[in-house]
PDB file of N, CA and C in Angstrom:
ATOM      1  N   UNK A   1     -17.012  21.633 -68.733  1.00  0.00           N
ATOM      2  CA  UNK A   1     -15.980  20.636 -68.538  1.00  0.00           C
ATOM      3  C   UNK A   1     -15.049  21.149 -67.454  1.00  0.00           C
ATOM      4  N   UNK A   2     -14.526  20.410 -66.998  1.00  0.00           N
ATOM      5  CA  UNK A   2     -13.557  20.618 -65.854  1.00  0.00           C
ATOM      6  C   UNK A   2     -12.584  19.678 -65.669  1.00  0.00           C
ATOM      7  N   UNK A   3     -11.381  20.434 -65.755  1.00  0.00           N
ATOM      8  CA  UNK A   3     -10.122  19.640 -65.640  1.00  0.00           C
ATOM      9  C   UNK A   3      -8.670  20.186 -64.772  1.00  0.00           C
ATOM     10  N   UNK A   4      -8.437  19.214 -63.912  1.00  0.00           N
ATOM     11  CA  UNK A   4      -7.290  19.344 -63.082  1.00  0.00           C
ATOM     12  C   UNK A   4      -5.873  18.959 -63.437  1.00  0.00           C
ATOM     13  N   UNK A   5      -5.050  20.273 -63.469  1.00  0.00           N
ATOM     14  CA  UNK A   5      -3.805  19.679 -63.581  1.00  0.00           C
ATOM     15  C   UNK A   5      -2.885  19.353 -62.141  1.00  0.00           C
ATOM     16  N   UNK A   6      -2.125  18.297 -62.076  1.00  0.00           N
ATOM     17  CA  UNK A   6      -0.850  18.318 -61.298  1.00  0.00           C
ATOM     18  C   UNK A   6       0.141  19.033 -61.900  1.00  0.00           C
ATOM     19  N   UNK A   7       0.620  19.655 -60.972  1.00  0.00           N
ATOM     20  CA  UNK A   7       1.992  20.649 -61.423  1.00  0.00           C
ATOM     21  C   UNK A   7       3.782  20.405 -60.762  1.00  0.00           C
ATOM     22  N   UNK A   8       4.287  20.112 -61.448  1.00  0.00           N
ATOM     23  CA  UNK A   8       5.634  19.825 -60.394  1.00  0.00           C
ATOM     24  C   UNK A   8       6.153  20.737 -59.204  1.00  0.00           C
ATOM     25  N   UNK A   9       5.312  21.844 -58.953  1.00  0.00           N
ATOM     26  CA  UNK A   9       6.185  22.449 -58.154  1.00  0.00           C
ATOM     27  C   UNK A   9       4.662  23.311 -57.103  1.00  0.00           C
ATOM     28  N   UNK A  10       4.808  23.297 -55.850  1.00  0.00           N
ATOM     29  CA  UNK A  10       3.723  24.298 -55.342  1.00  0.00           C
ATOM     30  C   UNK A  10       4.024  26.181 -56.035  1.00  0.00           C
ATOM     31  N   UNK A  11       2.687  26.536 -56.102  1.00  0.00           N
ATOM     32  CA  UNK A  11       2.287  27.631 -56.968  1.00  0.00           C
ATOM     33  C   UNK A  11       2.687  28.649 -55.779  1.00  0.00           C
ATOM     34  N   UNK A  12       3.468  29.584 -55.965  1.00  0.00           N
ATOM     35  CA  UNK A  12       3.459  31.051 -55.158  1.00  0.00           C
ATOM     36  C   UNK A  12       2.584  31.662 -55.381  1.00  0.00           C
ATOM     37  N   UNK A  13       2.538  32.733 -54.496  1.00  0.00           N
ATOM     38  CA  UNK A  13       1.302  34.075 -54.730  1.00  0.00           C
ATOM     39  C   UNK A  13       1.220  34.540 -56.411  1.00  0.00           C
ATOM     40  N   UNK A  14       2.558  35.146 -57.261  1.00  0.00           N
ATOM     41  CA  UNK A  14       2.597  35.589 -58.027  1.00  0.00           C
ATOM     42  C   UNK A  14       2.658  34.318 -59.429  1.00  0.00           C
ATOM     43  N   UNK A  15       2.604  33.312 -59.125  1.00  0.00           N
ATOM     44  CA  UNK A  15       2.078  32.413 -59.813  1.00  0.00           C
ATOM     45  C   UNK A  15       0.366  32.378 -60.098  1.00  0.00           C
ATOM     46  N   UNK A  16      -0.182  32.396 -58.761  1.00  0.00           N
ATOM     47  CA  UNK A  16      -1.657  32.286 -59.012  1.00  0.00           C
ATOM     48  C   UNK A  16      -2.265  33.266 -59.824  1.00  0.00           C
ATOM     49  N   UNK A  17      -1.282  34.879 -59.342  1.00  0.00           N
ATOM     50  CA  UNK A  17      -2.034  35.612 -59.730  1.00  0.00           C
ATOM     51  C   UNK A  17      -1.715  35.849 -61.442  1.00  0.00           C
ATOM     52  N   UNK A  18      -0.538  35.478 -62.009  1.00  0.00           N
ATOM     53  CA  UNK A  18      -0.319  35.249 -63.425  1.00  0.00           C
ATOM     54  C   UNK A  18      -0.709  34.162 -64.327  1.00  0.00           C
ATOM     55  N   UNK A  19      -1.484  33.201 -63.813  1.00  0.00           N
ATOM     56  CA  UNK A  19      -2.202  32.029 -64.259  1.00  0.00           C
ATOM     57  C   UNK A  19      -3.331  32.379 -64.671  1.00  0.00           C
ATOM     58  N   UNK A  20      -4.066  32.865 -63.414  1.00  0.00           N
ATOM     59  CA  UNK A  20      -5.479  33.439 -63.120  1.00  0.00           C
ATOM     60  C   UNK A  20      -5.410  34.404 -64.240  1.00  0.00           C
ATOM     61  N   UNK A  21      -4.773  35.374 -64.187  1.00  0.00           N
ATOM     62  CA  UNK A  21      -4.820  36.427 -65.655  1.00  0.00           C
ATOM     63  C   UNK A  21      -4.850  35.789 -67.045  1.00  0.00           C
ATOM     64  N   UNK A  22      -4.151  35.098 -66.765  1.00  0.00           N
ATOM     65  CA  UNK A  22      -3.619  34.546 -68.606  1.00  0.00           C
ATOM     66  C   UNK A  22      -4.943  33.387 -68.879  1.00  0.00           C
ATOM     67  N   UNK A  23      -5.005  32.730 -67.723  1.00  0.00           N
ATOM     68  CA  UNK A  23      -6.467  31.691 -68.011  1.00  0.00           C
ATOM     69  C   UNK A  23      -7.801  32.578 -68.211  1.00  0.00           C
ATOM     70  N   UNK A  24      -7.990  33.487 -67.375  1.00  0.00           N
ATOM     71  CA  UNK A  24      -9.313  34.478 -67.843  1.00  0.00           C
ATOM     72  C   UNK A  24      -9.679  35.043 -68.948  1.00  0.00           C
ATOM     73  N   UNK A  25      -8.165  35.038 -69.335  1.00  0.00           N
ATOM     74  CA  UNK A  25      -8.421  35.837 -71.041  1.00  0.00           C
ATOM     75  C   UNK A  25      -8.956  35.134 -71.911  1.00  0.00           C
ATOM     76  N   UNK A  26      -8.757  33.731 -71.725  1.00  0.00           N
ATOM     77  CA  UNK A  26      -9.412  32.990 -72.605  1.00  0.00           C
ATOM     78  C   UNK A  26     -10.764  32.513 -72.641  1.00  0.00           C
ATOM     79  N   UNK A  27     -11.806  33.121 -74.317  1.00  0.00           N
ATOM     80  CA  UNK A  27     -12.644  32.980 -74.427  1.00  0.00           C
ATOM     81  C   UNK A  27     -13.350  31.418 -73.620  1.00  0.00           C
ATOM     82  N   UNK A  28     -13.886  31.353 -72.751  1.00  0.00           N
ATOM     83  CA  UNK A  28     -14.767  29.954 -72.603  1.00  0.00           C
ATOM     84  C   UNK A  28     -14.189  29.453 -71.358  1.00  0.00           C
ATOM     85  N   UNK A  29     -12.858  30.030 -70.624  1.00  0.00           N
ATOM     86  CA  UNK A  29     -12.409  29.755 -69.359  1.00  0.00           C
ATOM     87  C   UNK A  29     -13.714  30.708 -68.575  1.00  0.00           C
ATOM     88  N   UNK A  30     -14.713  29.705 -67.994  1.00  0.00           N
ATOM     89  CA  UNK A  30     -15.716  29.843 -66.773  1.00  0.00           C
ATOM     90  C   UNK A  30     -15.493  29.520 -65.278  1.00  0.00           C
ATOM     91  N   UNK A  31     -13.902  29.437 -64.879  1.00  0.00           N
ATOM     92  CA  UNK A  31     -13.013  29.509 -63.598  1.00  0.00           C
ATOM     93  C   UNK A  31     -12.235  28.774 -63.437  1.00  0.00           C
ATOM     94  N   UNK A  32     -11.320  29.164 -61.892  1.00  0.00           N
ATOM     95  CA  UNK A  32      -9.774  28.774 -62.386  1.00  0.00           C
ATOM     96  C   UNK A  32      -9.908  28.434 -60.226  1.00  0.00           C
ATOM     97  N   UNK A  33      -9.230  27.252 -60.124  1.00  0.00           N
ATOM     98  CA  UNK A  33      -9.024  27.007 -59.110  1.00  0.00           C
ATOM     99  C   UNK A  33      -7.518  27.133 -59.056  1.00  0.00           C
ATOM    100  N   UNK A  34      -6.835  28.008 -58.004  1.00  0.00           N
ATOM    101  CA  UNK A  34      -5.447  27.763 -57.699  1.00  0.00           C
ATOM    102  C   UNK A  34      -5.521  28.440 -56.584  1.00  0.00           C
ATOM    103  N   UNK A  35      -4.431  28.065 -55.610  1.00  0.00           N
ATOM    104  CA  UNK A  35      -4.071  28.849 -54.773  1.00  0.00           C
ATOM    105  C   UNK A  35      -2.272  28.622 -54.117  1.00  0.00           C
ATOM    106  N   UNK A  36      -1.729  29.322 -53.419  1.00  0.00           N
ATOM    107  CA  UNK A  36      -0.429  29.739 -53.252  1.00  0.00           C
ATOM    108  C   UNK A  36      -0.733  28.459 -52.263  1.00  0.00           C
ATOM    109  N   UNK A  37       0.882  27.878 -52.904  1.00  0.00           N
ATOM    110  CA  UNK A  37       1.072  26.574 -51.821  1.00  0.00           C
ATOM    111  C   UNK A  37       0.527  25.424 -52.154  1.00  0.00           C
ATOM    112  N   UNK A  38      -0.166  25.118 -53.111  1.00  0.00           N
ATOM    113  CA  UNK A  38      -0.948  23.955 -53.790  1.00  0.00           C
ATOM    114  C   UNK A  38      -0.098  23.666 -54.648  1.00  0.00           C
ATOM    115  N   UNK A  39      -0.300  22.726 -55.267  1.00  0.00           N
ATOM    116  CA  UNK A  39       0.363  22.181 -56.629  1.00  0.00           C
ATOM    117  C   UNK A  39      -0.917  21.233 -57.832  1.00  0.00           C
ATOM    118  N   UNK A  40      -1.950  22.197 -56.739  1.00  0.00           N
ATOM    119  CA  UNK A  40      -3.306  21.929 -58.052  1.00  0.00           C
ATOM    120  C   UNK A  40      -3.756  23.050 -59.176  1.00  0.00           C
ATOM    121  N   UNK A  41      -3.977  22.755 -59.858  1.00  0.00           N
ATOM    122  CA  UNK A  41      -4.877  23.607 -60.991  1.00  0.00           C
ATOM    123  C   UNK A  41      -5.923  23.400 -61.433  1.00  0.00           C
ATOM    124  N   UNK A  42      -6.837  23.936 -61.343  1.00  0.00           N
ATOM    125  CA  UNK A  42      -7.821  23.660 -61.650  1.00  0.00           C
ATOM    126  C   UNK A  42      -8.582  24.787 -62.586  1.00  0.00           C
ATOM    127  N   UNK A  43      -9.254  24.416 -63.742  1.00  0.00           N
ATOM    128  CA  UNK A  43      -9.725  25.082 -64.812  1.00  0.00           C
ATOM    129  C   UNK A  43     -11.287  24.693 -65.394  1.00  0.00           C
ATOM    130  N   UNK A  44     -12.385  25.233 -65.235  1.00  0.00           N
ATOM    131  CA  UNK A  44     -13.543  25.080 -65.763  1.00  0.00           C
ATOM    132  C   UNK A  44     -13.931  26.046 -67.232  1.00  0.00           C
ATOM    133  N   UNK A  45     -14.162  25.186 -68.090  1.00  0.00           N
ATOM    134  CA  UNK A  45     -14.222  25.393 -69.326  1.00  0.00           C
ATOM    135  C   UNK A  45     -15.197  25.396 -70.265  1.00  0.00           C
ATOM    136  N   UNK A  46     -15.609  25.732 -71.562  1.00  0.00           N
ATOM    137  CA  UNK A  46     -16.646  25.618 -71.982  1.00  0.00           C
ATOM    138  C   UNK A  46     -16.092  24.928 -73.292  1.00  0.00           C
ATOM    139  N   UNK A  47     -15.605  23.349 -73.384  1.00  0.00           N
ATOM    140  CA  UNK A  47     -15.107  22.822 -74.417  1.00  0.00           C
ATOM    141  C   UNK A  47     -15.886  23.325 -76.032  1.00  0.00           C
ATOM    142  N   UNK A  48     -16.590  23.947 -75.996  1.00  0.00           N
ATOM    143  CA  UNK A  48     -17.063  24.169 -77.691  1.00  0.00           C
ATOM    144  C   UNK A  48     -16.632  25.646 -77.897  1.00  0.00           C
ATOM    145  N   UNK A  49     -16.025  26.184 -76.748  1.00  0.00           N
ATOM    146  CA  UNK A  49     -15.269  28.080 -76.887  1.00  0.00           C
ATOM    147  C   UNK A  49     -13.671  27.878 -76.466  1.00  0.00           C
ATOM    148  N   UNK A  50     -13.081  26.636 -76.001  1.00  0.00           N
ATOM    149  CA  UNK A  50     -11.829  26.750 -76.128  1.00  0.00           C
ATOM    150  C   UNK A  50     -11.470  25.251 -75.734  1.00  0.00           C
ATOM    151  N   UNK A  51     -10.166  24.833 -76.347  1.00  0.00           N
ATOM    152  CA  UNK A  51      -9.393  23.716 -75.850  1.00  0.00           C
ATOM    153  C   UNK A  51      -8.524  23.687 -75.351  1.00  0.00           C
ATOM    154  N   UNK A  52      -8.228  22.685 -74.542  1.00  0.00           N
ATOM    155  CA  UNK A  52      -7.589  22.550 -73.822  1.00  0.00           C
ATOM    156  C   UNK A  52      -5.926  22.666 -73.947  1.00  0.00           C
ATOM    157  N   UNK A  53      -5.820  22.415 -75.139  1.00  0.00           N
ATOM    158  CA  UNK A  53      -4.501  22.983 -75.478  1.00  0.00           C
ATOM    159  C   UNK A  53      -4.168  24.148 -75.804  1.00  0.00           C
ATOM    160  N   UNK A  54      -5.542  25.082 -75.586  1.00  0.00           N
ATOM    161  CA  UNK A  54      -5.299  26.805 -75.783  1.00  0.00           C
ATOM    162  C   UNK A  54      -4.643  26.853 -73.756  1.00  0.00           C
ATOM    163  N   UNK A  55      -5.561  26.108 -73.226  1.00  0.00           N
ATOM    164  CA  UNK A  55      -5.186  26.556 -71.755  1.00  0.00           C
ATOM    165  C   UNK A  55      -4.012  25.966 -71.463  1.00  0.00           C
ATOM    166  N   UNK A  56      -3.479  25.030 -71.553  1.00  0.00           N
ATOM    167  CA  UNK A  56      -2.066  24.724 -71.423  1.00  0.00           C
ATOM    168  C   UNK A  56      -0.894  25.553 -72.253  1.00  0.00           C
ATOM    169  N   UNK A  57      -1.282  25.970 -73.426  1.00  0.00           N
ATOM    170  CA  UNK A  57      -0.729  26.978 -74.315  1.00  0.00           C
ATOM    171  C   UNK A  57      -0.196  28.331 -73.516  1.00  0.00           C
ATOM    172  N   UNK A  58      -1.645  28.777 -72.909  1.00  0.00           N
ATOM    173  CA  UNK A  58      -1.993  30.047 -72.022  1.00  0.00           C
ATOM    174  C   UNK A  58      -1.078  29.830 -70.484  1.00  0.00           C
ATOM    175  N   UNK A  59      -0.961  28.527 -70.190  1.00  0.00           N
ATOM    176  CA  UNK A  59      -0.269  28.823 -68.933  1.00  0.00           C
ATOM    177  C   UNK A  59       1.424  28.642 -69.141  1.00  0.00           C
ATOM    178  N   UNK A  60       1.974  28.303 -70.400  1.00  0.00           N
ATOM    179  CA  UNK A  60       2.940  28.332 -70.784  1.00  0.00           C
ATOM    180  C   UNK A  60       3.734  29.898 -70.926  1.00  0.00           C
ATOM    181  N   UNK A  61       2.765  29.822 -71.916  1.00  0.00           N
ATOM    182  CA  UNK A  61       3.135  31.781 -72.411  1.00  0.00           C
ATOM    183  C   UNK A  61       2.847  32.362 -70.718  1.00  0.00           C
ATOM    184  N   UNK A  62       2.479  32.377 -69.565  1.00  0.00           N
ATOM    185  CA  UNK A  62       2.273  32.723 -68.289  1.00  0.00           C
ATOM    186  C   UNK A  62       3.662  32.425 -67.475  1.00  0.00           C
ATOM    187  N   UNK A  63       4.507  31.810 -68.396  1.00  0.00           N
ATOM    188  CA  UNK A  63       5.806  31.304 -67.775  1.00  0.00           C
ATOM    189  C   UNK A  63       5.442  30.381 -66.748  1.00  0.00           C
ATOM    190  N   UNK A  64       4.420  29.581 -66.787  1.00  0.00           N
ATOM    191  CA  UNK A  64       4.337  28.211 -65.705  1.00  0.00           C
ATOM    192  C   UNK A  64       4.501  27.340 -66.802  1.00  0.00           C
ATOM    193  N   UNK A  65       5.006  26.706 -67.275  1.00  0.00           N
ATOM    194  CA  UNK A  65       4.991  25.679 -68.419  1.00  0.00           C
ATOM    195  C   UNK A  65       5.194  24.288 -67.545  1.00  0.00           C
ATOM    196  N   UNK A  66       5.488  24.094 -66.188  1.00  0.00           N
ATOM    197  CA  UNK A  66       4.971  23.148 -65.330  1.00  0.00           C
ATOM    198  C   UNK A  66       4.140  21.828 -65.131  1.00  0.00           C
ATOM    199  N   UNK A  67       3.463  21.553 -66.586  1.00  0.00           N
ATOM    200  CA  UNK A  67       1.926  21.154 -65.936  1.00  0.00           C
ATOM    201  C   UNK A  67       2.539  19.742 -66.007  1.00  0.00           C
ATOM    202  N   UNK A  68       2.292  18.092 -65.727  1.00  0.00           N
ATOM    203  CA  UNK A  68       2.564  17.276 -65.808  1.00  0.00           C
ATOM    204  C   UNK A  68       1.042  16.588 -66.760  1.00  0.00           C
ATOM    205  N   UNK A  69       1.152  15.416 -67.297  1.00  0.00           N
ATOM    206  CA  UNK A  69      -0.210  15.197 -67.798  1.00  0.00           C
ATOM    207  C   UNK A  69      -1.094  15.405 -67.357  1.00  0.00           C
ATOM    208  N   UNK A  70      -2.602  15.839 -67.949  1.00  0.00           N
ATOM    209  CA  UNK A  70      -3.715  15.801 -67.247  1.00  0.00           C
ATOM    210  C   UNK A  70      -3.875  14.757 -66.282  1.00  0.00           C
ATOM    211  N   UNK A  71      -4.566  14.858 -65.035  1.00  0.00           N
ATOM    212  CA  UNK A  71      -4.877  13.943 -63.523  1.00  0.00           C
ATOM    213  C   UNK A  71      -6.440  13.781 -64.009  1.00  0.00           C
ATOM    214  N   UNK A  72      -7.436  14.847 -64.448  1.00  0.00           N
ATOM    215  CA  UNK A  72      -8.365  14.061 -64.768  1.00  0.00           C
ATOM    216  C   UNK A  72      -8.853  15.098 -64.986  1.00  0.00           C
ATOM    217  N   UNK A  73     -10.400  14.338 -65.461  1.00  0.00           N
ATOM    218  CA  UNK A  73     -11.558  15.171 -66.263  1.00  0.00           C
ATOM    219  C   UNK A  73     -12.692  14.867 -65.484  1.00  0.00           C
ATOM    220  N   UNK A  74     -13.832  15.896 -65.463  1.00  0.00           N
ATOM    221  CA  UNK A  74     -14.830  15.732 -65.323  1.00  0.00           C
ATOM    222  C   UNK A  74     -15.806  15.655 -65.904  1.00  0.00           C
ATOM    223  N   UNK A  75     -17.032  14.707 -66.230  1.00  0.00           N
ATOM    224  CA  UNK A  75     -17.787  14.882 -67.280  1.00  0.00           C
ATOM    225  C   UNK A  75     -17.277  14.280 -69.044  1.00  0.00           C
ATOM    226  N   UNK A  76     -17.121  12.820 -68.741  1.00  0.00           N
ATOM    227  CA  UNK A  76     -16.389  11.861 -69.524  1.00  0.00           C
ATOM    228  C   UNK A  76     -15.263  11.603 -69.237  1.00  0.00           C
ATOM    229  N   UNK A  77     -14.932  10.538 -70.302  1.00  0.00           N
ATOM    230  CA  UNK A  77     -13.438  10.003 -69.506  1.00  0.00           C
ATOM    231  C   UNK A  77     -12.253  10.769 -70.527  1.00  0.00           C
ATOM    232  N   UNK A  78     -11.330  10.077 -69.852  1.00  0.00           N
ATOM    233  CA  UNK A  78      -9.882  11.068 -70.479  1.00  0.00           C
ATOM    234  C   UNK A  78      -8.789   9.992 -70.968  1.00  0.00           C
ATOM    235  N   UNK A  79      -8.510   9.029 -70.303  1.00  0.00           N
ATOM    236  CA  UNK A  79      -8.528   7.861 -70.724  1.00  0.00           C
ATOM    237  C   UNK A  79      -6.488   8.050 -70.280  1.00  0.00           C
ATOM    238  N   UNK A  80      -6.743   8.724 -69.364  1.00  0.00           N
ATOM    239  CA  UNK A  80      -4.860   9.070 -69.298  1.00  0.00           C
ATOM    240  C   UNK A  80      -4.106   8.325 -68.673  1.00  0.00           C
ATOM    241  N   UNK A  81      -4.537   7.023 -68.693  1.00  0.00           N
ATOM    242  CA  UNK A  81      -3.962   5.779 -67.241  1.00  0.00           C
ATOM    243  C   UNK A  81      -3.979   6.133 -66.234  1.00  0.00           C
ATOM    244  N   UNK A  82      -4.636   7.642 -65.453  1.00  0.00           N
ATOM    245  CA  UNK A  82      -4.363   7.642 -64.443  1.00  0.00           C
ATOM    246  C   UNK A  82      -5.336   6.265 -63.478  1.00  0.00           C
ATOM    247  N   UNK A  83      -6.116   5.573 -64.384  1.00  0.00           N
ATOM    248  CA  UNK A  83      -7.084   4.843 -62.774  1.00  0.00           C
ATOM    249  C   UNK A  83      -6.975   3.284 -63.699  1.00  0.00           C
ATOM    250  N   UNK A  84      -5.723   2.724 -64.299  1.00  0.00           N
ATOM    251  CA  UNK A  84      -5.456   1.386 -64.696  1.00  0.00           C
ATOM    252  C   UNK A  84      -6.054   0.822 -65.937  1.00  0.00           C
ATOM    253  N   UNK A  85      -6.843   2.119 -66.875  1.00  0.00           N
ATOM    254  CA  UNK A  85      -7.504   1.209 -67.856  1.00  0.00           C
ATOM    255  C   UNK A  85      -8.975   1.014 -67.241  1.00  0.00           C
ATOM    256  N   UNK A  86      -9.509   1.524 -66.434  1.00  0.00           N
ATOM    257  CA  UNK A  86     -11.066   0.804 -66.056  1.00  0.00           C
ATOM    258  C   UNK A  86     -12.113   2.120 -66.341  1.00  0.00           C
TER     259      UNK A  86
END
């Protein structure tokens, strides 16, 4: 599974690199898209070894508690209004 967050604020260096730590630790996180100057996140997962509210959990305790609702999912729907209900 794969899911992108929007974040309110672009990510610094020492953001990525304290995300990236705290998301790796978690059992079933299989990679982490971020980089300094973005305000994307991106997280590939193995939904039957962790949820998604462990990784939002994880980037909280990381002191980014930032995230705005999920923007989307890959691999089913998410159903978050982001695309009108269709």
């Amino acid at each position: 599974m794969q899911h992108a967050f929007q974040l309110t604020s672009p990510l610094a260096a020492a953001d990525v690199e304290r995300l990236t730590f705290a998301l790796a630790a978690l059992p079933g996180v299989r990679g982490i898209t971020a980089a300094p100057g973005s305000d994307m996140l991106g997280v590939v997962y193995d939904e039957d070894a962790v949820s998604l509210q462990a990784i939002v959990g994880a980037t909280a305790r990381a002191g980014y508690s930032e995230l705005r609702r999920e923007l989307r999912r890959e691999r089913g729907g998410c159903c978050g209004g982001c695309c009108g209900g269709q």
